[in-house]
Protein backbone atom coordinates (compact mmCIF):
# COMPACT_ATOMS: atom_id res chain seq x y z
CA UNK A 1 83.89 65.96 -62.13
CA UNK A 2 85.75 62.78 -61.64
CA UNK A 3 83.22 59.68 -62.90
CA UNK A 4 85.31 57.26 -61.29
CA UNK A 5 83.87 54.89 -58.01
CA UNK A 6 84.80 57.13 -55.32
CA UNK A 7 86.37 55.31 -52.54
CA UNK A 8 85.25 56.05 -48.60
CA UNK A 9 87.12 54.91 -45.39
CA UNK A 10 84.50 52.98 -43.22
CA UNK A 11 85.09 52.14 -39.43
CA UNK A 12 85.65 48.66 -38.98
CA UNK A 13 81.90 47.86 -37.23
CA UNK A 14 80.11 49.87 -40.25
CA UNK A 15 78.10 52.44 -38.13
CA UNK A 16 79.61 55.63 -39.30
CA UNK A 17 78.13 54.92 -43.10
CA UNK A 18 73.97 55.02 -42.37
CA UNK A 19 73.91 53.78 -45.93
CA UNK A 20 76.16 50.73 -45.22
CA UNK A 21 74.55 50.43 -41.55
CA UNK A 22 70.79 49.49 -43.65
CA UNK A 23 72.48 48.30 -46.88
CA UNK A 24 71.59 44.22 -46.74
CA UNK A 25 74.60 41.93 -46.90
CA UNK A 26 75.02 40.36 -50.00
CA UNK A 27 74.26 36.68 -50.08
CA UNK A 28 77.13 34.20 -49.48
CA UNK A 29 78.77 37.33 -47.44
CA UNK A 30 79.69 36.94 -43.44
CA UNK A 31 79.79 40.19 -41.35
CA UNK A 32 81.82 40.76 -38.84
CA UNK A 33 78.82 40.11 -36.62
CA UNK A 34 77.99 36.73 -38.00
CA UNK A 35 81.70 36.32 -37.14
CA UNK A 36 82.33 37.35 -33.73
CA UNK A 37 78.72 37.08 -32.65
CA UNK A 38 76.84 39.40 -30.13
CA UNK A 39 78.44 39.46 -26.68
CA UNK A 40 74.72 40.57 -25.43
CA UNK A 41 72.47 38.06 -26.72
CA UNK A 42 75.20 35.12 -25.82
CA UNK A 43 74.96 36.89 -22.04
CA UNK A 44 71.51 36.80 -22.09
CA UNK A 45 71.22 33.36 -23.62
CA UNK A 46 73.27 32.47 -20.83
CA UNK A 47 71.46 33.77 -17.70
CA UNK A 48 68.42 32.34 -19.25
CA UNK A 49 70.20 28.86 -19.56
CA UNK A 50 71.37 29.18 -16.02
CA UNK A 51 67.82 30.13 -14.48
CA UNK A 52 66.10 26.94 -16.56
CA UNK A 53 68.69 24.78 -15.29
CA UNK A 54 68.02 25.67 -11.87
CA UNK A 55 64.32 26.16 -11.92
CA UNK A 56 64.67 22.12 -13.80
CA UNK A 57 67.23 20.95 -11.01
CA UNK A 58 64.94 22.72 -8.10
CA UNK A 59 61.95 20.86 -9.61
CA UNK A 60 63.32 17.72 -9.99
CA UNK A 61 64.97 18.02 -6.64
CA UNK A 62 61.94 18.63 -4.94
CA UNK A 63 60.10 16.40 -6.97
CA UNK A 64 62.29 13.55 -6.33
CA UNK A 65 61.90 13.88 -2.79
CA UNK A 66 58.30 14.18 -3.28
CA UNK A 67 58.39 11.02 -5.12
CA UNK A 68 60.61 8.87 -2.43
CA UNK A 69 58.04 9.91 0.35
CA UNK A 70 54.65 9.62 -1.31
CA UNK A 71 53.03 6.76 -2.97
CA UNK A 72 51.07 8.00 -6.27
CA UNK A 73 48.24 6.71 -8.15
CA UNK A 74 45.46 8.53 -10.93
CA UNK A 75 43.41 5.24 -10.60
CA UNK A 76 41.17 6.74 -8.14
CA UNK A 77 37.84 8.52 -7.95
CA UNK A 78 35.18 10.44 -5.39
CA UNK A 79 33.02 7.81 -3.89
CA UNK A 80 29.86 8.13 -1.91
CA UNK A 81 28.35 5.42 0.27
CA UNK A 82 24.91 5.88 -1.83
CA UNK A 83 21.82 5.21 -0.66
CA UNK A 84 18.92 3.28 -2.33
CA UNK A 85 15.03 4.25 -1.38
CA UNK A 86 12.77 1.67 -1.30
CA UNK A 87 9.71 0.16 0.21
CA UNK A 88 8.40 -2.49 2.77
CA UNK A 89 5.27 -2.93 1.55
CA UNK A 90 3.62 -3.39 -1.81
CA UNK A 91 1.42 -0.78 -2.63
CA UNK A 92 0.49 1.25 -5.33
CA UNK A 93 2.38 5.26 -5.97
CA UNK A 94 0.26 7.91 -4.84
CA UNK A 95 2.61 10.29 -5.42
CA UNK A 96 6.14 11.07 -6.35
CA UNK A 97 7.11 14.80 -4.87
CA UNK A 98 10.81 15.02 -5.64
CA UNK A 99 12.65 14.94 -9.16
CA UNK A 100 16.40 13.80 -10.27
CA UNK A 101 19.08 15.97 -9.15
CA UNK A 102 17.07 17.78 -7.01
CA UNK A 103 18.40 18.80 -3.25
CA UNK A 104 16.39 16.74 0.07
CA UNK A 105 16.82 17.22 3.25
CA UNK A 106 16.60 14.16 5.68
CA UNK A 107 13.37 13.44 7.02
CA UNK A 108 11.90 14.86 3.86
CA UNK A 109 8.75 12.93 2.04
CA UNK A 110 9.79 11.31 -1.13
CA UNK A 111 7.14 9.21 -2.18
CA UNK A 112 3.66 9.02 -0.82
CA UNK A 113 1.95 5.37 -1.57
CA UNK A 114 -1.67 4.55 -1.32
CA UNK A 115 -2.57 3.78 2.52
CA UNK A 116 -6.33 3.60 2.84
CA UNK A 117 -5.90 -0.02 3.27
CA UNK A 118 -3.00 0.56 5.83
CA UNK A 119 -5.00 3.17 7.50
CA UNK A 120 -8.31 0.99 8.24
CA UNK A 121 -6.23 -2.38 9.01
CA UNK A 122 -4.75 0.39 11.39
CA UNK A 123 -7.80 1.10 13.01
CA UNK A 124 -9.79 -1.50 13.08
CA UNK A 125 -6.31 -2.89 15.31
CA UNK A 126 -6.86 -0.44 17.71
CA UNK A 127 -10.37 -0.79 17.76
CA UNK A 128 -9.24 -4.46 19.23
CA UNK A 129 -6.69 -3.43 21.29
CA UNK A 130 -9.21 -0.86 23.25
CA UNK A 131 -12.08 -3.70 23.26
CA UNK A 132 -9.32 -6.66 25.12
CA UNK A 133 -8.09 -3.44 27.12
CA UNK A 134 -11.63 -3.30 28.61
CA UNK A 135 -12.09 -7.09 28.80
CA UNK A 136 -8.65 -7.04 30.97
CA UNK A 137 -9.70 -4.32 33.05
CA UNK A 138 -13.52 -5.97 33.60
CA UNK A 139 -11.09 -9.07 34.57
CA UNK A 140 -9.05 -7.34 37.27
CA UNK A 141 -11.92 -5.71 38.94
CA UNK A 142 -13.40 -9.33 39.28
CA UNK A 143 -10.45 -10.09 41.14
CA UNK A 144 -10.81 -7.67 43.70
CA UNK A 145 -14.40 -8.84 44.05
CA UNK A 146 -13.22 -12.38 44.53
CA UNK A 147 -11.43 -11.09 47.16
CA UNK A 148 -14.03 -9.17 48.89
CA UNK A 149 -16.36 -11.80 48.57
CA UNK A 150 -13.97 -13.91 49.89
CA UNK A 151 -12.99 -11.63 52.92
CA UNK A 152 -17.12 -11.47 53.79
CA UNK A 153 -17.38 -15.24 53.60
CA UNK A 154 -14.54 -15.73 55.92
CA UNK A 155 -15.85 -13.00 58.19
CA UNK A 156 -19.50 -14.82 58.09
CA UNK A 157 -18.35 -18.01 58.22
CA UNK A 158 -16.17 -17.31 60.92
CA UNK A 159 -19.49 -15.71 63.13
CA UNK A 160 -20.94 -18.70 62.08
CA UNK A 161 -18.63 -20.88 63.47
CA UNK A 162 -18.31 -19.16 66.86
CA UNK A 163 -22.49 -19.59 67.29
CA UNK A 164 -21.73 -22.90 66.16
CA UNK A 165 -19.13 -23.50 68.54
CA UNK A 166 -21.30 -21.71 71.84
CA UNK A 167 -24.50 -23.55 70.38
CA UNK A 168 -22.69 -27.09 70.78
CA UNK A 169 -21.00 -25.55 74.69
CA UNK A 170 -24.53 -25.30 75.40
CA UNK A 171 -26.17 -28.35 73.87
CA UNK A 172 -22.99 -29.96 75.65
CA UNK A 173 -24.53 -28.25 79.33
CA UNK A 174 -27.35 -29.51 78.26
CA UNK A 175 -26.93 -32.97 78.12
CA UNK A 176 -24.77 -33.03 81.12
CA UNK A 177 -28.40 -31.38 83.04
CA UNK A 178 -30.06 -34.15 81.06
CA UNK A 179 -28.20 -36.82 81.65
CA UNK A 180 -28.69 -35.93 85.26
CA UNK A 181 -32.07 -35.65 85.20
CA UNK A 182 -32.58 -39.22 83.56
CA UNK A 183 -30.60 -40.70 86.18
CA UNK A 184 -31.89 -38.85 89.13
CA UNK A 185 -35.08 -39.86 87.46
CA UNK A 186 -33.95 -43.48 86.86
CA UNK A 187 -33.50 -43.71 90.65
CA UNK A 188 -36.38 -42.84 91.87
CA UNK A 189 -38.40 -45.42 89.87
CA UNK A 190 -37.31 -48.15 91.90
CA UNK A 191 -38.86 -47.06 95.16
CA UNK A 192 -42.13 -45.91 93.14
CA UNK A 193 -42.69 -49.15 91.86
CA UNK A 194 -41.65 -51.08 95.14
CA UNK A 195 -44.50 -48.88 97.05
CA UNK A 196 -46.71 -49.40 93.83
CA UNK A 197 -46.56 -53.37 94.30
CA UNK A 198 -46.27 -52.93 98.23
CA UNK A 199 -50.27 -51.19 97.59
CA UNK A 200 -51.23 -53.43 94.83
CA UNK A 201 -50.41 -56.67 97.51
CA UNK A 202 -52.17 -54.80 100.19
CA UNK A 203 -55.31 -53.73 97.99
CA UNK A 204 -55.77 -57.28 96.64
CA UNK A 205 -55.18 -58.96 100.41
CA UNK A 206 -57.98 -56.17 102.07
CA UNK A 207 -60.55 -57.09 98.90
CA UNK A 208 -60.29 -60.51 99.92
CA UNK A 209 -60.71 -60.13 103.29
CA UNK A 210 -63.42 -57.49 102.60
CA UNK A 211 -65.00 -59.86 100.02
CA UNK A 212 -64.66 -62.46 102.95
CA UNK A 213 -66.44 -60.08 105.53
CA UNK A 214 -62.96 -60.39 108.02
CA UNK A 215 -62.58 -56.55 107.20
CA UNK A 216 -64.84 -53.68 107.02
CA UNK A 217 -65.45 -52.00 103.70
CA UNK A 218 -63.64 -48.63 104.97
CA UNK A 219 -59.79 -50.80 104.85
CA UNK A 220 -60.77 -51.23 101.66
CA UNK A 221 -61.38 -47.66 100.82
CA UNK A 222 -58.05 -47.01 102.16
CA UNK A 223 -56.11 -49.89 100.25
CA UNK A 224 -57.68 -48.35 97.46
CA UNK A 225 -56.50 -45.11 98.21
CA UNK A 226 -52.92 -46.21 98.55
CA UNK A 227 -52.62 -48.20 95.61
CA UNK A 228 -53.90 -44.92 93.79
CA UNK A 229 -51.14 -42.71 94.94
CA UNK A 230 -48.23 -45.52 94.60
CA UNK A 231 -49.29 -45.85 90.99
CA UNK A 232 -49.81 -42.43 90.51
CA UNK A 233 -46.29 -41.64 91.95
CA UNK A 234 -44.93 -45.00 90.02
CA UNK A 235 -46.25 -43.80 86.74
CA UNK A 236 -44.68 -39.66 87.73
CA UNK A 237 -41.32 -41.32 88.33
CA UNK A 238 -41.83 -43.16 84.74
CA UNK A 239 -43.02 -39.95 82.88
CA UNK A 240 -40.27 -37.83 84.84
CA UNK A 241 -38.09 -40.77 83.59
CA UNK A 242 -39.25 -40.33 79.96
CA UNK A 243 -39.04 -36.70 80.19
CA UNK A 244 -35.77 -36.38 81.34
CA UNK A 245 -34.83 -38.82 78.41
CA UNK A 246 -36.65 -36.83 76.20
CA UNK A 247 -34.30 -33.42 77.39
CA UNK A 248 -31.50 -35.78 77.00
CA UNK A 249 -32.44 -36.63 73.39
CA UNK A 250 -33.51 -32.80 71.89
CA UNK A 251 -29.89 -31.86 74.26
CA UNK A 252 -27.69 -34.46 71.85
CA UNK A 253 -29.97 -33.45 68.68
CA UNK A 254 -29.13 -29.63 69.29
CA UNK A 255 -25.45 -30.78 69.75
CA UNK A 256 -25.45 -33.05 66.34
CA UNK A 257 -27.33 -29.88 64.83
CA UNK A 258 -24.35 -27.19 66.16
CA UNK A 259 -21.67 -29.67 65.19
CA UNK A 260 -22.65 -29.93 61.63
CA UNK A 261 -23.46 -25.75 61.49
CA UNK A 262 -19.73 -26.03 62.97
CA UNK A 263 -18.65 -28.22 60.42
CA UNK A 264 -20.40 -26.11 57.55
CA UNK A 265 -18.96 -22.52 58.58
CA UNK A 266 -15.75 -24.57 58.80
CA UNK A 267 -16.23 -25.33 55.21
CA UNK A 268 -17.49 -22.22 53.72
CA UNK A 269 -14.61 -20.54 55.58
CA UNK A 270 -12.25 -23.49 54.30
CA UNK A 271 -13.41 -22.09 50.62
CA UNK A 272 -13.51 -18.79 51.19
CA UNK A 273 -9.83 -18.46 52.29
CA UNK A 274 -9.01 -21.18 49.55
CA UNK A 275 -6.31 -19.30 47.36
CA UNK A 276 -7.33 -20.78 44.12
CA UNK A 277 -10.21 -18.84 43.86
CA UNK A 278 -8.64 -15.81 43.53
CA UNK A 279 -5.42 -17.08 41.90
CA UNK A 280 -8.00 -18.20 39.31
CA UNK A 281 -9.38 -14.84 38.50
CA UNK A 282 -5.49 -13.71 38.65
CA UNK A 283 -4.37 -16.02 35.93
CA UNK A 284 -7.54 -15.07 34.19
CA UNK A 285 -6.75 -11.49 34.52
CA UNK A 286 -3.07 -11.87 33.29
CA UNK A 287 -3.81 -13.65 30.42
CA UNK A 288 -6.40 -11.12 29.08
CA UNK A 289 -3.45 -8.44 29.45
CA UNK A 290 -1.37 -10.69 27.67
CA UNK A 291 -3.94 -10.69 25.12
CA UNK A 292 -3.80 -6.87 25.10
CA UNK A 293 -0.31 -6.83 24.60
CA UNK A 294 -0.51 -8.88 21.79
CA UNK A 295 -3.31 -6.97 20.08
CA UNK A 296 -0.84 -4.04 20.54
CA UNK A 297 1.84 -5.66 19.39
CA UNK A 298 -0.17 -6.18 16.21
CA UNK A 299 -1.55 -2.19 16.27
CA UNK A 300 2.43 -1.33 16.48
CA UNK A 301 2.79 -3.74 13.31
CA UNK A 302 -0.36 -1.86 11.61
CA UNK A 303 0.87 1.41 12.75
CA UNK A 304 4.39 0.38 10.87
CA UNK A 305 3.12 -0.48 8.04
CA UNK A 306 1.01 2.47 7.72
CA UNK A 307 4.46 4.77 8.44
CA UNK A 308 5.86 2.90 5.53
CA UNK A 309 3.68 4.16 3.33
CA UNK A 310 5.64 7.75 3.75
CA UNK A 311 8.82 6.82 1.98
CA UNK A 312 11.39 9.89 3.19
CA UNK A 313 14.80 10.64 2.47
CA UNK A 314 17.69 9.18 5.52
CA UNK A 315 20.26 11.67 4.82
CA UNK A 316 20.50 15.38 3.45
CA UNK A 317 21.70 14.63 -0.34
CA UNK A 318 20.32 14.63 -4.18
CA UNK A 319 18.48 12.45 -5.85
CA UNK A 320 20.89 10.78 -8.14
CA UNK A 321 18.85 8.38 -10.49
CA UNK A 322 14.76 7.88 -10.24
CA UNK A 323 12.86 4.79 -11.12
CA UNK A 324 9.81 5.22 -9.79
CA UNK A 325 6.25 7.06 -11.10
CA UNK A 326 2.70 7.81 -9.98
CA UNK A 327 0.25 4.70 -10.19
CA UNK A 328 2.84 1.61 -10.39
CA UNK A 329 2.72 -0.63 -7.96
CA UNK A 330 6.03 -1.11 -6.51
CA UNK A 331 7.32 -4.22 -4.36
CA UNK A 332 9.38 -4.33 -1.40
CA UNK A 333 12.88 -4.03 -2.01
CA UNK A 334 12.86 -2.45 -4.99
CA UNK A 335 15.35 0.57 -5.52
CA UNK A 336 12.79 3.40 -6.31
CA UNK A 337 15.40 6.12 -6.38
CA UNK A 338 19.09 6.82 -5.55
CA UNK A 339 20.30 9.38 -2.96
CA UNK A 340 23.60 10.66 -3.44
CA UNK A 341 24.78 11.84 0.27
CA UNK A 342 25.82 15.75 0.03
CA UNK A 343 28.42 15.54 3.16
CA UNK A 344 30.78 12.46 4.15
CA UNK A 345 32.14 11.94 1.05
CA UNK A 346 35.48 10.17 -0.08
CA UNK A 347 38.09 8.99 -2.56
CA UNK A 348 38.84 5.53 -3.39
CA UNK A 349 42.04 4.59 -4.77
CA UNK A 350 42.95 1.66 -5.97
CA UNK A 351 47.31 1.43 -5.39
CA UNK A 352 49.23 -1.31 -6.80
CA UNK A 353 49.94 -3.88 -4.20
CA UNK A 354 53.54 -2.75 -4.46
CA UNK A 355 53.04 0.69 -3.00
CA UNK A 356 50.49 -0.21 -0.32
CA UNK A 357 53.44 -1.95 2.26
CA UNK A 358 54.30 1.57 3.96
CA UNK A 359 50.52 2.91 3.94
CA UNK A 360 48.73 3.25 7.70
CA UNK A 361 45.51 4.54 8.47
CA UNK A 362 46.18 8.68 9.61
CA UNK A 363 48.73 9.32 6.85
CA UNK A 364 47.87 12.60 5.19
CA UNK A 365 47.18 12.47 1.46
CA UNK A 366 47.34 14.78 -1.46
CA UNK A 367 44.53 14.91 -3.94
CA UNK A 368 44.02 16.70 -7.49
CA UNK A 369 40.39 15.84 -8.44
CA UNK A 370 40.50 16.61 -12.53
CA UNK A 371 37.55 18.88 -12.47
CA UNK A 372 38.98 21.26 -10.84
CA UNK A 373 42.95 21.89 -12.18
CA UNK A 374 45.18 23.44 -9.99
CA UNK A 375 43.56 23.03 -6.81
CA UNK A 376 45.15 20.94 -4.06
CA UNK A 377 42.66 18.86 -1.33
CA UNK A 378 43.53 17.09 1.40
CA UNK A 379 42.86 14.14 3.23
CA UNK A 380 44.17 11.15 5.41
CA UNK A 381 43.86 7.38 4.77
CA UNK A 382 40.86 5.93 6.75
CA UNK A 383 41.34 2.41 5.96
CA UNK A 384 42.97 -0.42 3.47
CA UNK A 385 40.68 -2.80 2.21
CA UNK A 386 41.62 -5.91 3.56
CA UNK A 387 41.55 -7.76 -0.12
CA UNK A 388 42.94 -7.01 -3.50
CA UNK A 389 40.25 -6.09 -6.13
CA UNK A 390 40.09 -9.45 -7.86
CA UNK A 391 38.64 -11.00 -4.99
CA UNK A 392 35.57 -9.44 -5.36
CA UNK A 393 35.13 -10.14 -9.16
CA UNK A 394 32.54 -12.86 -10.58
CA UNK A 395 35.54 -15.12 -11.19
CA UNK A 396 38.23 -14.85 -9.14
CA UNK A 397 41.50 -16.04 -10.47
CA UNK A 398 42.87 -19.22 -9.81
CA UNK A 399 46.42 -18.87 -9.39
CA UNK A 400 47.15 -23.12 -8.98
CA UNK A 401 45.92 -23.55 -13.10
CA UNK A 402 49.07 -23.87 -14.87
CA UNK A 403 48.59 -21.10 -17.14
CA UNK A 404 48.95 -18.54 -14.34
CA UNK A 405 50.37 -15.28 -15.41
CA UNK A 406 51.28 -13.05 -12.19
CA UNK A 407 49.73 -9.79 -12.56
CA UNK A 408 50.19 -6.74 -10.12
CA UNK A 409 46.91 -6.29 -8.05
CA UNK A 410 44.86 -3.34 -6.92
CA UNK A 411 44.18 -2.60 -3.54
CA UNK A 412 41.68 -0.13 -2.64
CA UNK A 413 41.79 2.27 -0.02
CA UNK A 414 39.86 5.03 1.50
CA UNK A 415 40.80 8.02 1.68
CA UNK A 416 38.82 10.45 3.79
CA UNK A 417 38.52 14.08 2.86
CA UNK A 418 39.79 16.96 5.44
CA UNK A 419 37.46 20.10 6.12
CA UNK A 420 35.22 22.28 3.93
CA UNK A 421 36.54 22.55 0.57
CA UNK A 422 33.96 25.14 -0.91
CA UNK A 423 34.01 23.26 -4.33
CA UNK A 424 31.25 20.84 -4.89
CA UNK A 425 32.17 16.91 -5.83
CA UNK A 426 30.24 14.32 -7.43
CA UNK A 427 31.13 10.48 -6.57
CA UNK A 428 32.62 9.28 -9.63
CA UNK A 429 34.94 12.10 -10.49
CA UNK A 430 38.34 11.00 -11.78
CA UNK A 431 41.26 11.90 -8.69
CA UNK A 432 45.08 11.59 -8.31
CA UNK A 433 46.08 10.80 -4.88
CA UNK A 434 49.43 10.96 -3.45
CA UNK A 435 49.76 9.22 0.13
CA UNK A 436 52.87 10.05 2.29
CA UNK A 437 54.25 7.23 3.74
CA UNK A 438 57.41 8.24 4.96
């Protein structure tokens, strides 16, 4: 057998010689391969190129429209207009009955201070307010009783002056009858004492002549007789006289009597209808139920005070940070503890003045909260805040110095959160937002 190298045809690719096929190439060699290359690998390198390209020029198409029509910023974050718990009064804690983080409803009792004192200062105000009520009310009735005692007055002094006023018609009858008498009287004195003197001059003439013996004793007798009866009938006329007088007299005395009765009901009925009597007891009255409404004014104050001794939560929401425990005595004003409102949350962002001159409140907003990759929220812009950031600061810059750099400013603005979003935030978390303006 024939030692020598045996030669073999080979097909041009190498595949008919399995040995040659898995034989490695000798270093420094170049296949026919390595030559030509693969047709299938360059086509497949190809469509690969060809999708990249147009998955990178779809992207950057539709993200340079996104970018000419929205305005973008990562300098934002969930805000929450937070609420701080604290008291009106100074009193001591009675008790605390909620922890950090934990869920309250609104309405719900937070803290609990101390409130005997509130309690009797409480009391002891309505205590005052029911004692002035009864002093007003003792007050008013006198009022009506002025005014019934009144109304009987008038009434009496009214009867009064109508006997008053008959009493003087009569007296005034009276001493017209009187008057009448006296003078009828007064006339007939005259004639009594003419026939008086006419028998005293005939009784002393018929003594003389008796005395001288011209006349018998019995003409006398008879002169004697007359001038009896003429001064009996003389002194009648002057009694009847100073009767008559007399009737005159007790008629213009019962008169003087019925005119001052007259002038007395007149009086009495003068006071009785007087208003100030009763406006009197009215003012009275009035100001003791002004008095009661200031007692209750000062009950309502009491009752206040005592209400503020039940420190409860405004809003449904967590309590974010506690400062407050059982026995300290806590002053008004002073944040006890931090609720963190569970609904009307919102982002604030804080654009470069440079991207805020095409934002209105209504425009719909984007808004990637980091927490939670991947998921999209939405919103609208509520409002711009009508001042850059630096405004605000401790020292606000002072652009006439002449060291003034210009530096681009922040302007925040809220953005308001649309619908339920089923994933829970927490003010402070970091947000992109991406406003369309166009």
């Amino acid at each position: 057998m024939d030692t020598r190298e045996t030669r073999q045809t080979v097909p041009p690719n190498g595949r008919g010689n399995p040995a040659a096929e898995a034989a490695p190439a000798v270093k420094g060699e170049t296949t026919p391969e390595r030559r030509e290359g693969n047709p299938r690998v360059r086509r497949i390198a190809f469509i690969a190129g060809g999708i990249v390209a147009v998955l990178v020029l779809i992207w950057g198409i539709n993200w340079l429209l996104y970018a000419r029509t929205h305005q973008t910023t990562d300098d934002a974050k969930v805000d929450a207009d937070t609420i701080a718990a604290t008291s009106k009064i100074s009193e001591r804690v009675a008790n605390v009955l909620v922890d950090t983080g934990q869920y309250v409803h609104k309405g719900q009792l937070l803290i609990q201070l101390d409130d005997r004192d509130e309690l009797s200062r409480l009391l002891q105000a309505r205590a005052a307010v029911s004692a002035q009520r009864a002093t007003a009310s003792a007050a008013q009735e006198n009022v009506t009783l002025v005014q019934q005692t009144e109304s009987a007055q008038a009434q009496e002094s009214s009867g009064a002056i109508t006997q008053a006023q008959s009493t003087i018609s009569n007296a005034s009858a009276d001493i017209a009858a009187a008057q009448a008498a006296v003078t009828q009287a007064q006339a007939a004195v005259p004639a009594a004492r003419s026939a008086y003197q006419t028998a005293l001059a005939d009784y002393n003439r018929t003594s003389a002549l008796v005395r001288s013996g011209d006349l018998a004793q019995q003409e006398l007798d008879r002169a004697t007789s007359n001038l009896s009866g003429a001064r009996s009938q003389y002194q009648g006329a002057l009694a009847e006289v100073a009767n008559a007088q007399a009737r005159l007299a007790g008629a213009q005395a019962g008169t003087q009597s019925a005119s001052g009765s007259l002038e007395t009901a007149q009086g009495k009925l003068a006071e009785s209808t007087a208003p100030a009597r009763v406006a009197s007891a009215s003012a009275q009255a009035n100001a003791q139920f002004a008095q009661v409404g200031s007692l209750q004014a000062q009950a309502q104050l009491a009752q206040d005070q005592f209400n503020d001794t039940k420190i409860v939560s405004p809003v449904d929401g967590y309590v974010g940070e506690k400062d407050v425990e059982v026995g300290q005595t806590v002053a008004p004003g002073v944040t006890l503890m931090t609720i963190i409102p569970s609904q009307n949350l919102y982002v604030t962002a804080n654009y470069k003045e440079t991207q805020v001159g095409n934002m209105r409140p209504g425009q719909p907003v984007d808004i990637s909260i980091d927490t939670y990759k991947g998921v999209r929220f939405h919103g609208h812009v509520d409002s711009i805040n009508p001042a850059a950031q630096s405004v605000y600061s401790l020292v606000p810059p002072q652009n006439a110095t002449g060291n003034f750099i210009k530096v681009t400013q922040r302007i925040p603005v809220k953005i308001s959160i649309d619908g339920p979003q089923g994933y829970p935030l927490r003010p402070g978390m970091s947000v992109e937002t991406s406003v369309k303006v166009r």
